[in-house]
Each structure stands twice: as structure tokens, then as C-alpha cells.
N, C-alpha and C. Protein backbone atom coordinates (compact mmCIF):
# COMPACT_ATOMS: atom_id res chain seq x y z
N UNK A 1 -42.46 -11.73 31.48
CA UNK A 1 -42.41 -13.17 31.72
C UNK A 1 -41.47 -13.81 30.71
N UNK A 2 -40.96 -14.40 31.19
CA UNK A 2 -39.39 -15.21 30.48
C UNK A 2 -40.23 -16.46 29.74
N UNK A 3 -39.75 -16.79 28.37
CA UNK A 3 -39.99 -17.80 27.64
C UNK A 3 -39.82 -19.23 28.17
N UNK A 4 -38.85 -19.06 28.82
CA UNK A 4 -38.07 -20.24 29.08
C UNK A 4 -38.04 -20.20 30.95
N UNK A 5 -38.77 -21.27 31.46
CA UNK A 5 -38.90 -21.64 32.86
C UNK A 5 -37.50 -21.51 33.44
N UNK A 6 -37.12 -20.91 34.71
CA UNK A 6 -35.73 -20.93 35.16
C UNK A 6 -35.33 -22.93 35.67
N UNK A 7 -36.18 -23.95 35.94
CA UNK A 7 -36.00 -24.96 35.71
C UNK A 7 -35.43 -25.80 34.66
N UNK A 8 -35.70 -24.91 33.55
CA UNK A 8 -35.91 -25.60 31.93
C UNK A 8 -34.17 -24.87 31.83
N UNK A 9 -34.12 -23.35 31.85
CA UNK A 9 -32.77 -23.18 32.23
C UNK A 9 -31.58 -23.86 32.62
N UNK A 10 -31.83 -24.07 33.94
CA UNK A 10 -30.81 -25.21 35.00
C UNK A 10 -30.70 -26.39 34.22
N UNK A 11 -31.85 -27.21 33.91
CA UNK A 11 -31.54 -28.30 33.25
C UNK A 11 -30.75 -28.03 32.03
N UNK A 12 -30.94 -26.94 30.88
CA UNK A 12 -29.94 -27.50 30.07
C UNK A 12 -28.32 -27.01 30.35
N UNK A 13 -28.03 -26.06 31.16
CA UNK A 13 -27.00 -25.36 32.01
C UNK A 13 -25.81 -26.66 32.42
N UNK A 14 -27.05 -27.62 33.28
CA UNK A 14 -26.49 -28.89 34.07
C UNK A 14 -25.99 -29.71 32.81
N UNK A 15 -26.40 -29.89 32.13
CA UNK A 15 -26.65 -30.44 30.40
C UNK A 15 -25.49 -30.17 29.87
N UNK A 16 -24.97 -28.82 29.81
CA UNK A 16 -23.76 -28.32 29.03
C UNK A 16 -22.73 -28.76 29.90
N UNK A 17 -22.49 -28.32 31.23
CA UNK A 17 -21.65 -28.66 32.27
C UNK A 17 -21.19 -29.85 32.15
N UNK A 18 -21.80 -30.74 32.00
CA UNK A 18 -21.49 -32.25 31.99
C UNK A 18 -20.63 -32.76 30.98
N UNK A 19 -20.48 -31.94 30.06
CA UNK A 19 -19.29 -32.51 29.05
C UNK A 19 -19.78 -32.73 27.58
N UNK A 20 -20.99 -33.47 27.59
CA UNK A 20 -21.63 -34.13 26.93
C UNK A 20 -21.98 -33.63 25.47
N UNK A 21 -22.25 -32.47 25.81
CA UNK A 21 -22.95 -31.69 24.44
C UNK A 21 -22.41 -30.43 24.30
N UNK A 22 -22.09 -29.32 23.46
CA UNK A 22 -21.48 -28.09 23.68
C UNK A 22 -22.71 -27.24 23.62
N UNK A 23 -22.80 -25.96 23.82
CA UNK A 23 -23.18 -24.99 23.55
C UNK A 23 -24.53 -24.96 22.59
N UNK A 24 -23.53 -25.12 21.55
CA UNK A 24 -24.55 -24.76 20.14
C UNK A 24 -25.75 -26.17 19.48
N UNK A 25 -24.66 -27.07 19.98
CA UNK A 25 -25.63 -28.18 20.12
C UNK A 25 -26.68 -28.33 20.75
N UNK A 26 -26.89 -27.72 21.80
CA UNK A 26 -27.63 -27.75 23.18
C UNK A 26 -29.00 -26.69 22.55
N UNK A 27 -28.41 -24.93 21.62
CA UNK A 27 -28.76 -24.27 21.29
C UNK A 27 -30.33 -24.59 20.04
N UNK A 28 -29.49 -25.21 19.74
CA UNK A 28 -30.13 -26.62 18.28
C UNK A 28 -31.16 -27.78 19.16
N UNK A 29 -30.47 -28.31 20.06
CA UNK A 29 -31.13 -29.01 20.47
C UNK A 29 -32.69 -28.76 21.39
N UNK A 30 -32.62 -28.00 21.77
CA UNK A 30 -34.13 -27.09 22.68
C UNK A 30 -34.43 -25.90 21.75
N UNK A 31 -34.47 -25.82 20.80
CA UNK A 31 -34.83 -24.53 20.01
C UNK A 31 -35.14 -23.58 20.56
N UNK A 32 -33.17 -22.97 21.59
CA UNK A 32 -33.54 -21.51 21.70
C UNK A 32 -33.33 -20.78 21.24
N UNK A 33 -34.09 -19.67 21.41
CA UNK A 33 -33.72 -18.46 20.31
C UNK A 33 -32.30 -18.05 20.12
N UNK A 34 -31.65 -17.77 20.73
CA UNK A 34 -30.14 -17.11 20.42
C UNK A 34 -29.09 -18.16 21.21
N UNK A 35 -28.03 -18.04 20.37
CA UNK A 35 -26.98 -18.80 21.44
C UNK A 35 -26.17 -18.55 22.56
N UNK A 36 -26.25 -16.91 22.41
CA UNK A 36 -26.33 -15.46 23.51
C UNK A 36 -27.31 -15.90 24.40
N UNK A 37 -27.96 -15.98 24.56
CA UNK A 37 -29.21 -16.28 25.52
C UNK A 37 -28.57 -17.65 26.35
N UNK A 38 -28.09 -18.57 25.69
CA UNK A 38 -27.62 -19.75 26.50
C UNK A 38 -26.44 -19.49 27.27
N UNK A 39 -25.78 -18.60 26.69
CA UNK A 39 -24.39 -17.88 27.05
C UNK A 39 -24.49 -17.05 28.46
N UNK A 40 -25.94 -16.55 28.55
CA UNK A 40 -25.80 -15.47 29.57
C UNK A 40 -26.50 -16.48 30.65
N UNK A 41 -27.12 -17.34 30.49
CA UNK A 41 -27.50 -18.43 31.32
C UNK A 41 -26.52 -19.01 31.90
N UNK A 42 -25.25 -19.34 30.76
CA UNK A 42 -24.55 -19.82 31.25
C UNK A 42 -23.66 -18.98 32.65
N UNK A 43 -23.26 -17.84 32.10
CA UNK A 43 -22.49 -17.05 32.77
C UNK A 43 -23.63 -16.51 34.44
N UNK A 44 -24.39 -16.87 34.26
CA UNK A 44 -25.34 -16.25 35.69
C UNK A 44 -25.18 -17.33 36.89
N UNK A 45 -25.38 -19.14 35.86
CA UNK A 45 -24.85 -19.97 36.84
C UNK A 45 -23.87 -19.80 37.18
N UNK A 46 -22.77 -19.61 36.61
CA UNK A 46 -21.15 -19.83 36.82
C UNK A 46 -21.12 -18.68 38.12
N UNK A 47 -21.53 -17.42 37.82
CA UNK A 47 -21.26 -16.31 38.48
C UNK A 47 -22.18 -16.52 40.23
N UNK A 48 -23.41 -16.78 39.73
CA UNK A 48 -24.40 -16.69 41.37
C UNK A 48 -24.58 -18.28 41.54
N UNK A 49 -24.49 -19.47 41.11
CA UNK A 49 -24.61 -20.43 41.26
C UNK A 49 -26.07 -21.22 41.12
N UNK A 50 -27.04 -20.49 40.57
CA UNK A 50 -28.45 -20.62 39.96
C UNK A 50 -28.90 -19.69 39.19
N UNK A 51 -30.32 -19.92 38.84
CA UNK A 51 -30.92 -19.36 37.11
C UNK A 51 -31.86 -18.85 37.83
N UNK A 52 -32.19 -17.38 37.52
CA UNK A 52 -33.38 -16.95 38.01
C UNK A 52 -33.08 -16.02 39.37
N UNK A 53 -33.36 -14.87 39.05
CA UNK A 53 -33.83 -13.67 40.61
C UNK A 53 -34.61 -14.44 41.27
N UNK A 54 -34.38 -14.55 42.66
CA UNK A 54 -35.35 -14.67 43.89
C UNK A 54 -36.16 -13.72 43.80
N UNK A 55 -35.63 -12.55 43.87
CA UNK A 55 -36.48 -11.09 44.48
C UNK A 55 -35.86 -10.40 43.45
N UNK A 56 -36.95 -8.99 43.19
CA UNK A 56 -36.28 -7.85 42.41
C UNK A 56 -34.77 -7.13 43.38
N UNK A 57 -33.87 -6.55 43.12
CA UNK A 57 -32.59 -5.92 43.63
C UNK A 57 -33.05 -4.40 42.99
N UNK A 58 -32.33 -3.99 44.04
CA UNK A 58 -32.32 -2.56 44.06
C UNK A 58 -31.00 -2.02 44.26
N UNK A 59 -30.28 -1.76 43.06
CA UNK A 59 -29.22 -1.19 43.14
C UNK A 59 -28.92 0.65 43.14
N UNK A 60 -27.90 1.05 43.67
CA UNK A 60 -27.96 2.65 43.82
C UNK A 60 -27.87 3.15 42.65
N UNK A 61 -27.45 4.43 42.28
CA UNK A 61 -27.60 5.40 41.52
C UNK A 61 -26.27 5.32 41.04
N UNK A 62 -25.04 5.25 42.03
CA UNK A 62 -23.97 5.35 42.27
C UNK A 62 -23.39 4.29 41.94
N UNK A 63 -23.91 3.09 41.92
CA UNK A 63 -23.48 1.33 41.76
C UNK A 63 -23.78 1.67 40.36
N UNK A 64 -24.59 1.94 39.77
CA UNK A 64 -24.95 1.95 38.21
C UNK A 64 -24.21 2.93 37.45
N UNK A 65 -23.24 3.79 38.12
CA UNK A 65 -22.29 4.00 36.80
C UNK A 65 -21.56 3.87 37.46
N UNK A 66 -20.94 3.24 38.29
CA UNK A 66 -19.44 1.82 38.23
C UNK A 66 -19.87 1.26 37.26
N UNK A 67 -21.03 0.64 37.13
CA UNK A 67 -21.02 -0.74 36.08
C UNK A 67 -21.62 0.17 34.90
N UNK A 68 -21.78 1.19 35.12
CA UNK A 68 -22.03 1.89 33.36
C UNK A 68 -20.62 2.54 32.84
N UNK A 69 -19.46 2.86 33.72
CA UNK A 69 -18.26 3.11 33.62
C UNK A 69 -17.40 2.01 33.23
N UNK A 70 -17.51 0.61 34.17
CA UNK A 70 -16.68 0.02 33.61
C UNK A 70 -17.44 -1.32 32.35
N UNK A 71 -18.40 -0.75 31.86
CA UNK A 71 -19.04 -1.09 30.41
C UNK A 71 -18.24 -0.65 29.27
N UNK A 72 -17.98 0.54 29.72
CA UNK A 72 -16.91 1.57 28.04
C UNK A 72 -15.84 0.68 28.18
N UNK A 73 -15.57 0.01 28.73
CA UNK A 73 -14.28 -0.81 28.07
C UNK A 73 -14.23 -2.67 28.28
N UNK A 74 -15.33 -2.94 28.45
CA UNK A 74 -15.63 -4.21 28.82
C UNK A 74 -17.09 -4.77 27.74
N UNK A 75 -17.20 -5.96 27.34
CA UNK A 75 -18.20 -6.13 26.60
C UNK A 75 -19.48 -6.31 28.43
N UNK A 76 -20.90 -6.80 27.43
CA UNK A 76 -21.46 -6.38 28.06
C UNK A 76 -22.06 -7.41 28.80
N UNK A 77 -21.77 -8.87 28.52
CA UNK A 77 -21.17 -9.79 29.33
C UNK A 77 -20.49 -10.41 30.13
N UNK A 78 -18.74 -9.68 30.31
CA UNK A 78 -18.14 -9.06 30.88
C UNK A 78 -18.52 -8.47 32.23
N UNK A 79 -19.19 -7.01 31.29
CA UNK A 79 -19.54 -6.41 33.05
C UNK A 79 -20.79 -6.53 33.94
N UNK A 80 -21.57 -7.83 33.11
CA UNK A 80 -22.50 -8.56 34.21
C UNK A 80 -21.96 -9.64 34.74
N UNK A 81 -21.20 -10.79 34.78
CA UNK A 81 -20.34 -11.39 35.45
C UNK A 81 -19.65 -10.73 36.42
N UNK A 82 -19.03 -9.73 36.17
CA UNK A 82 -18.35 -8.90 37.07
C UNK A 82 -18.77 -8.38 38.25
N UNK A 83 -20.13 -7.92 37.77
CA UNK A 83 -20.90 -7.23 39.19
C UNK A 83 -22.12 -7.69 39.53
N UNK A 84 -21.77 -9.31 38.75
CA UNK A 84 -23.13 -10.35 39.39
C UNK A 84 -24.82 -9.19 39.23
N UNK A 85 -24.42 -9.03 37.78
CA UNK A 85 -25.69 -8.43 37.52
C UNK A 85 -26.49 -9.18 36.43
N UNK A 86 -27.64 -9.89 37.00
CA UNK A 86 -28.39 -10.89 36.74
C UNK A 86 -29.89 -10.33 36.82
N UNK A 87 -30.52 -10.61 35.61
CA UNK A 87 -30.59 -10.79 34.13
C UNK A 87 -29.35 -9.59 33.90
N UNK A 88 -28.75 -9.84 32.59
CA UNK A 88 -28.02 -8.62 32.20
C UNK A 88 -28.43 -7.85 31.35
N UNK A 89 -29.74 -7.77 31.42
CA UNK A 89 -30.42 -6.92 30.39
C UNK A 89 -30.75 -5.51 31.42
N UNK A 90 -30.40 -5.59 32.62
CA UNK A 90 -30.54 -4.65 33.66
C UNK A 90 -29.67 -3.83 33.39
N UNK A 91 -28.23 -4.26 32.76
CA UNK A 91 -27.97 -3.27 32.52
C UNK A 91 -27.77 -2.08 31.51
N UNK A 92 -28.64 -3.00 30.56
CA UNK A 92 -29.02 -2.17 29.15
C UNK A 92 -30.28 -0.95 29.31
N UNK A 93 -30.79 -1.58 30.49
CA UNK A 93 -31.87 -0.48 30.81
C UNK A 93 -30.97 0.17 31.40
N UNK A 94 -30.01 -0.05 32.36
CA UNK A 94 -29.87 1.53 32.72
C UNK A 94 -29.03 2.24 31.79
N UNK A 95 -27.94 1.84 30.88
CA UNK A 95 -27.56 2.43 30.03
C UNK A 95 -28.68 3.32 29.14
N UNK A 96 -30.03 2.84 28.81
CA UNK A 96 -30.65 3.23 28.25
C UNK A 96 -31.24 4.50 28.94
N UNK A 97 -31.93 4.03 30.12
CA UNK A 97 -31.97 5.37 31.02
C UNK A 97 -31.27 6.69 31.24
N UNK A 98 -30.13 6.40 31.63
CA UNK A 98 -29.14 7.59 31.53
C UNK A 98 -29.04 8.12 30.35
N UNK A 99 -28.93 7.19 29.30
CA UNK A 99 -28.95 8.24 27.96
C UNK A 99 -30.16 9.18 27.55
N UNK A 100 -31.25 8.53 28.38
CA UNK A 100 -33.03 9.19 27.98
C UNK A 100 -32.55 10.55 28.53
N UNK A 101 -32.31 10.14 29.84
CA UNK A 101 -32.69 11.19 30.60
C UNK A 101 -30.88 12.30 30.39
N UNK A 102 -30.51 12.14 29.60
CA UNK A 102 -28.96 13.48 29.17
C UNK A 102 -27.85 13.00 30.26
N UNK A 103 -28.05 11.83 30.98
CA UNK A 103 -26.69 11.89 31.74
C UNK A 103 -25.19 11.62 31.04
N UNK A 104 -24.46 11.79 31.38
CA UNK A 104 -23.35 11.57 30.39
C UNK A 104 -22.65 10.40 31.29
N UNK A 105 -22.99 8.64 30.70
CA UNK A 105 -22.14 7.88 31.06
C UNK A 105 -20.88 7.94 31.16
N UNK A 106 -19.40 7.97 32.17
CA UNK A 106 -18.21 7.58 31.89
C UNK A 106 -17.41 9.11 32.97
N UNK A 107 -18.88 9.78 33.06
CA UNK A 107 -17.89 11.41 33.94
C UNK A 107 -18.06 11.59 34.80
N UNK A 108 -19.50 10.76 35.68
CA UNK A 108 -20.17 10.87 37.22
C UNK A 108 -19.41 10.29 37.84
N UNK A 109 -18.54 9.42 37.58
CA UNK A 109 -17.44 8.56 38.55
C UNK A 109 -16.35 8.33 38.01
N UNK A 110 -14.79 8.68 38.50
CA UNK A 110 -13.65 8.09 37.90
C UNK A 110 -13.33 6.77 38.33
């Protein structure tokens, strides 16, 4: 369960958008934890056009090292914008996964 309501999200999202206040101000101003955190909020609106999964996604085996491939050279913000992968902590689990389990990110797909 997320700290922060995907409403409470949008509103300060809409908040930054508007001109009015930057970033870190905004960060300061609602005491959230990281300014990364407002950042990836930000980048989920920009990218899908709202805050918050409808439904869980089920991506392939095969989709997850494209985006674990093109991670080795992209930050990791980057390659959730890119492949509209929302929360982007999805894809730290699977990075994490593949490493549990011995796969070798970067050789299953050129």
C-alpha cells in the first residue's frame, strides 16, 4: 500500500504543471519523502497520462529483458518512461529476480 493516495499524487503533479511552484518546492511543501519519488510521479503522468495502475500488468519473460537490456545503458528512469513501465520499481524487481535466480541480464536478447 502506497503512502501517498494516487489523488494526493495528481493533485500535486497538476500543482507542478502549472508553473507555479517547482519540484523541490512542492517536495518541501507536502513532506515527501524523496524528490525521486515526485520525479517518477512526475514522469508516469507525462508518459500514461495519470497516477496509479488500474489493474496489475502482466508482462512476458521476453518484454523483461528488452527493458532489462536496454537498462545497461539507460538510467532507470529512462527505461521506465520508455516502456511505460509504471510503478518503476517493477523494474527493479525484475532486475532483482533475474539476478536471484543466475540469469545473466544483457545475453538473452540482442
Amino acid at each position: 500500500m502506497s503512502k501517498y493516495s494516487n489523488e494526493f499524487k495528481l493533485m500535486i503533479i497538476k500543482e507542478y504543471l502549472s508553473g507555479t511552484i517547482g519540484q523541490a518546492a512542492l517536495t518541501k511543501k507536502y513532506k515527501i519523502a524523496t524528490f525521486a519519488l515526485l520525479a517518477r510521479w512526475h514522469d508516469e503522468y507525462l508518459v500514461t497520462g495519470s497516477i496509479g495502475a488500474t489493474g496489475h500488468r502482466i508482462y512476458s519473460p521476453e518484454f523483461e529483458m528488452v527493458v532489462l537490456n536496454y537498462l545497461e545503458t539507460h538510467s532507470h528512469s529512462e527505461t521506465a518512461r520508455h516502456f511505460a513501465v509504471f510503478p518503476s520499481t517493477t523494474i527493479g524487481n525484475w532486475l532483482s529476480a533475474y539476478r536471484k535466480f543466475g540469469h545473466q541480464v544483457g545475453t538473452a536478447m540482442g
